[in-house]
N, C-alpha and C. Protein backbone atom coordinates (compact mmCIF):
# COMPACT_ATOMS: atom_id res chain seq x y z
N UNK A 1 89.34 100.19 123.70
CA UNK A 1 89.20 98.78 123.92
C UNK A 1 90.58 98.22 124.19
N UNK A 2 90.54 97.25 125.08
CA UNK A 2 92.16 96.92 125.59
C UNK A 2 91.65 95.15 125.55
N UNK A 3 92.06 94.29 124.40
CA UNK A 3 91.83 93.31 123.97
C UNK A 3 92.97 92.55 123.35
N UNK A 4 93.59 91.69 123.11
CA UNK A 4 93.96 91.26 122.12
C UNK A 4 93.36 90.03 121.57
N UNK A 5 93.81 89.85 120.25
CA UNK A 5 93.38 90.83 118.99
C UNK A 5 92.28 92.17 119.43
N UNK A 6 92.45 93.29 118.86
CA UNK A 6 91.36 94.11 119.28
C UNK A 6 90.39 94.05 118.05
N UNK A 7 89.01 93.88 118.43
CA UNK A 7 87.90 93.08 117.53
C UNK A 7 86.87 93.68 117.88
N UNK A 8 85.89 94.51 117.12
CA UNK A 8 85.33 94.92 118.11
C UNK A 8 84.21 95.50 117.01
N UNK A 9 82.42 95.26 116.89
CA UNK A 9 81.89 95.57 116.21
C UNK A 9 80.41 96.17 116.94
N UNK A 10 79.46 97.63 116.08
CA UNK A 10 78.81 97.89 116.98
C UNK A 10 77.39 98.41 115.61
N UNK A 11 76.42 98.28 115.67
CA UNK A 11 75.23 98.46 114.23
C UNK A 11 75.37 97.28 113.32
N UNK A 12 74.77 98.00 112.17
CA UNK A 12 75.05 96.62 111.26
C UNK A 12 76.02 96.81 110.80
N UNK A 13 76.46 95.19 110.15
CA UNK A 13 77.03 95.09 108.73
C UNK A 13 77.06 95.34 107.52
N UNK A 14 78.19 95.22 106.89
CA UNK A 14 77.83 95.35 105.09
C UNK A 14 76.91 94.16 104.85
N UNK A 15 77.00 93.14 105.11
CA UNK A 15 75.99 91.98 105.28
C UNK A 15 74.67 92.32 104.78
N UNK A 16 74.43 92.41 106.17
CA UNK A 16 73.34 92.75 106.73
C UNK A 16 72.40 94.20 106.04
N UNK A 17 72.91 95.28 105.44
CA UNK A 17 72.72 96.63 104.79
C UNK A 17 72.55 95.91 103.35
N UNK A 18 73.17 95.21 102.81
CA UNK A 18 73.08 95.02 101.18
C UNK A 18 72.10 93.90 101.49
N UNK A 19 71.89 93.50 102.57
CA UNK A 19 70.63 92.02 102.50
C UNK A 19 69.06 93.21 102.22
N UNK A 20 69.20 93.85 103.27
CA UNK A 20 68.25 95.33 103.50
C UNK A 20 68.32 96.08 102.30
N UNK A 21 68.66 96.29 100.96
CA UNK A 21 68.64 97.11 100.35
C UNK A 21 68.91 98.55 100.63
N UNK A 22 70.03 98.75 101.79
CA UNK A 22 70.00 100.35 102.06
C UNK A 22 71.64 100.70 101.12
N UNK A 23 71.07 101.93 101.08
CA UNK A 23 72.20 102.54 100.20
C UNK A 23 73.37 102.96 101.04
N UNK A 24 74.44 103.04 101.36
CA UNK A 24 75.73 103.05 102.35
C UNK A 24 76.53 103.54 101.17
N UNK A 25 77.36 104.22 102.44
CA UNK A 25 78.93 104.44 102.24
C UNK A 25 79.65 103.80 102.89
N UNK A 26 81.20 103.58 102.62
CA UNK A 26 81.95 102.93 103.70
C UNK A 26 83.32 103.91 103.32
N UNK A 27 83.36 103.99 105.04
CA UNK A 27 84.84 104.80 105.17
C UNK A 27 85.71 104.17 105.99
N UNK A 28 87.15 103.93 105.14
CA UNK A 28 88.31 102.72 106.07
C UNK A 28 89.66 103.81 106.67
N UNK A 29 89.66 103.67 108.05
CA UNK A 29 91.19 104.34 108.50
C UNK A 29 92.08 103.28 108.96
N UNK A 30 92.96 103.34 108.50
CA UNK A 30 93.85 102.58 108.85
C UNK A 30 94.33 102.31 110.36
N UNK A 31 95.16 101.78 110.93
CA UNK A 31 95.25 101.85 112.47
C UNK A 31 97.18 102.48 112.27
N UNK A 32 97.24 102.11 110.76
CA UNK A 32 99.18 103.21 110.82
C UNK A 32 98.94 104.42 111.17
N UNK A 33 97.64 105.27 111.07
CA UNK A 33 97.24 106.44 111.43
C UNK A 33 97.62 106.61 112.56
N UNK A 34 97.09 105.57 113.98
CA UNK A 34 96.45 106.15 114.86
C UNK A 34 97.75 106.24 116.02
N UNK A 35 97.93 106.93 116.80
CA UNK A 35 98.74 107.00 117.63
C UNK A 35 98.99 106.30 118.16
N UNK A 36 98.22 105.92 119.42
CA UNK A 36 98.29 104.19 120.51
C UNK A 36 98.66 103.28 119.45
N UNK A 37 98.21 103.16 118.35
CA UNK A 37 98.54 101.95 117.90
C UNK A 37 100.20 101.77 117.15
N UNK A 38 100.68 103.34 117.11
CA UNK A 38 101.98 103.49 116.54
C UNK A 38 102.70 103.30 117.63
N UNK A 39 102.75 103.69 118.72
CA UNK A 39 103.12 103.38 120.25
C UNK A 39 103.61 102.00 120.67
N UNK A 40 102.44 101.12 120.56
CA UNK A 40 102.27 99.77 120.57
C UNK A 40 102.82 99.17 119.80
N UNK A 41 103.27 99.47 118.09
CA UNK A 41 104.22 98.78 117.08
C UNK A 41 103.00 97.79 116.60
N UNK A 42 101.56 98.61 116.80
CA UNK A 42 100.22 97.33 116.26
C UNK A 42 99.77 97.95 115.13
N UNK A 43 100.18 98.07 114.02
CA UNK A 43 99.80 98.93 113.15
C UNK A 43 98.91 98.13 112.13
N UNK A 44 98.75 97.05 112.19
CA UNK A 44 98.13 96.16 111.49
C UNK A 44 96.62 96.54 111.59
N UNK A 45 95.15 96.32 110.41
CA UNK A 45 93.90 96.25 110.79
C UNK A 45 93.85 97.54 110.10
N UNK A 46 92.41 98.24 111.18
CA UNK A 46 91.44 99.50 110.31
C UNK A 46 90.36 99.27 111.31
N UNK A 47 89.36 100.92 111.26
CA UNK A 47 88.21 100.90 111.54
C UNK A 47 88.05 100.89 110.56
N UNK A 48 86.34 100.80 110.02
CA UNK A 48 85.45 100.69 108.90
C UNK A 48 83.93 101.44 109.76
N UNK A 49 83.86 102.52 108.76
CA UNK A 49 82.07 103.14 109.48
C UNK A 49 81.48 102.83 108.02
N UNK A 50 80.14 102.52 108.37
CA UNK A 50 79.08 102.37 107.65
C UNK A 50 78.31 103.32 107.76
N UNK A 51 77.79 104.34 106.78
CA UNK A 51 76.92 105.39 106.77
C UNK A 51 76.12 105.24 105.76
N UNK A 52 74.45 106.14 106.49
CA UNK A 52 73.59 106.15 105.27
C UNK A 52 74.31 107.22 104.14
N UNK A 53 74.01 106.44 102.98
CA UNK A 53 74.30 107.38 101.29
C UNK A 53 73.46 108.63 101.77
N UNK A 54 72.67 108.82 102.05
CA UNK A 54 71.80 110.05 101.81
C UNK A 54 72.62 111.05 103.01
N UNK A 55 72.25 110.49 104.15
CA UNK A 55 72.06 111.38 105.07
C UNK A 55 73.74 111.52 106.04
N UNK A 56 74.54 110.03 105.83
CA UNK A 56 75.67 110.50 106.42
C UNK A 56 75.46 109.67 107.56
N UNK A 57 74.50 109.44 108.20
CA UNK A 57 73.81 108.56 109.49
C UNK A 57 74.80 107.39 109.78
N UNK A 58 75.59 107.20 110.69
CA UNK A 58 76.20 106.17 111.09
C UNK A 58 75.68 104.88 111.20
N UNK A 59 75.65 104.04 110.79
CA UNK A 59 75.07 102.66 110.92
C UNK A 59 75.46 101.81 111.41
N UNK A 60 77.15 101.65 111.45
CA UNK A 60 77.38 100.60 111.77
C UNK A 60 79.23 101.08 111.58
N UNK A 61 79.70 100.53 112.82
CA UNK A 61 81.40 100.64 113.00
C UNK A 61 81.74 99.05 113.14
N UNK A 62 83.18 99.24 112.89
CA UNK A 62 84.07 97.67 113.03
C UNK A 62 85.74 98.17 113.18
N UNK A 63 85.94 97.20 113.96
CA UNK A 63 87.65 97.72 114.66
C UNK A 63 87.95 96.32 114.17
N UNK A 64 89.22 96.17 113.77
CA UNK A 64 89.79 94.80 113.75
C UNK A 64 91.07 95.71 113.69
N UNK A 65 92.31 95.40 115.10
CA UNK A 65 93.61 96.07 114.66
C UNK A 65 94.18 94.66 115.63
């Protein structure tokens, strides 16, 4: 995604999953990780994935860097 701010969301939310009663995980990477963004000097933000508890099933991603 080539945006600024880069913002960028795709499934559901935590919102939206705890309104639903589904059971989730959430996994956060930082964007100091990521290369392009060390490049760029944008190290600020994180992805965030939302997965089903059981199965691992992706539900839902979010970019804010």
């Amino acid at each position: 995604m080539y945006t600024t701010p880069e913002v960028s969301t795709v499934g559901k939310t935590e919102e939206e999953l705890k309104q639903a009663g589904v059971a989730y995980t959430v996994g956060k990477f930082p964007c100091t990780a990521n290369g392009r963004s060390k490049v760029n000097q944008t190290t600020e933000g994180f992805v965030k994935v939302l997965a089903d508890a059981k199965t691992d099933r992706v539900l839902g991603v979010q970019l804010l860097a």
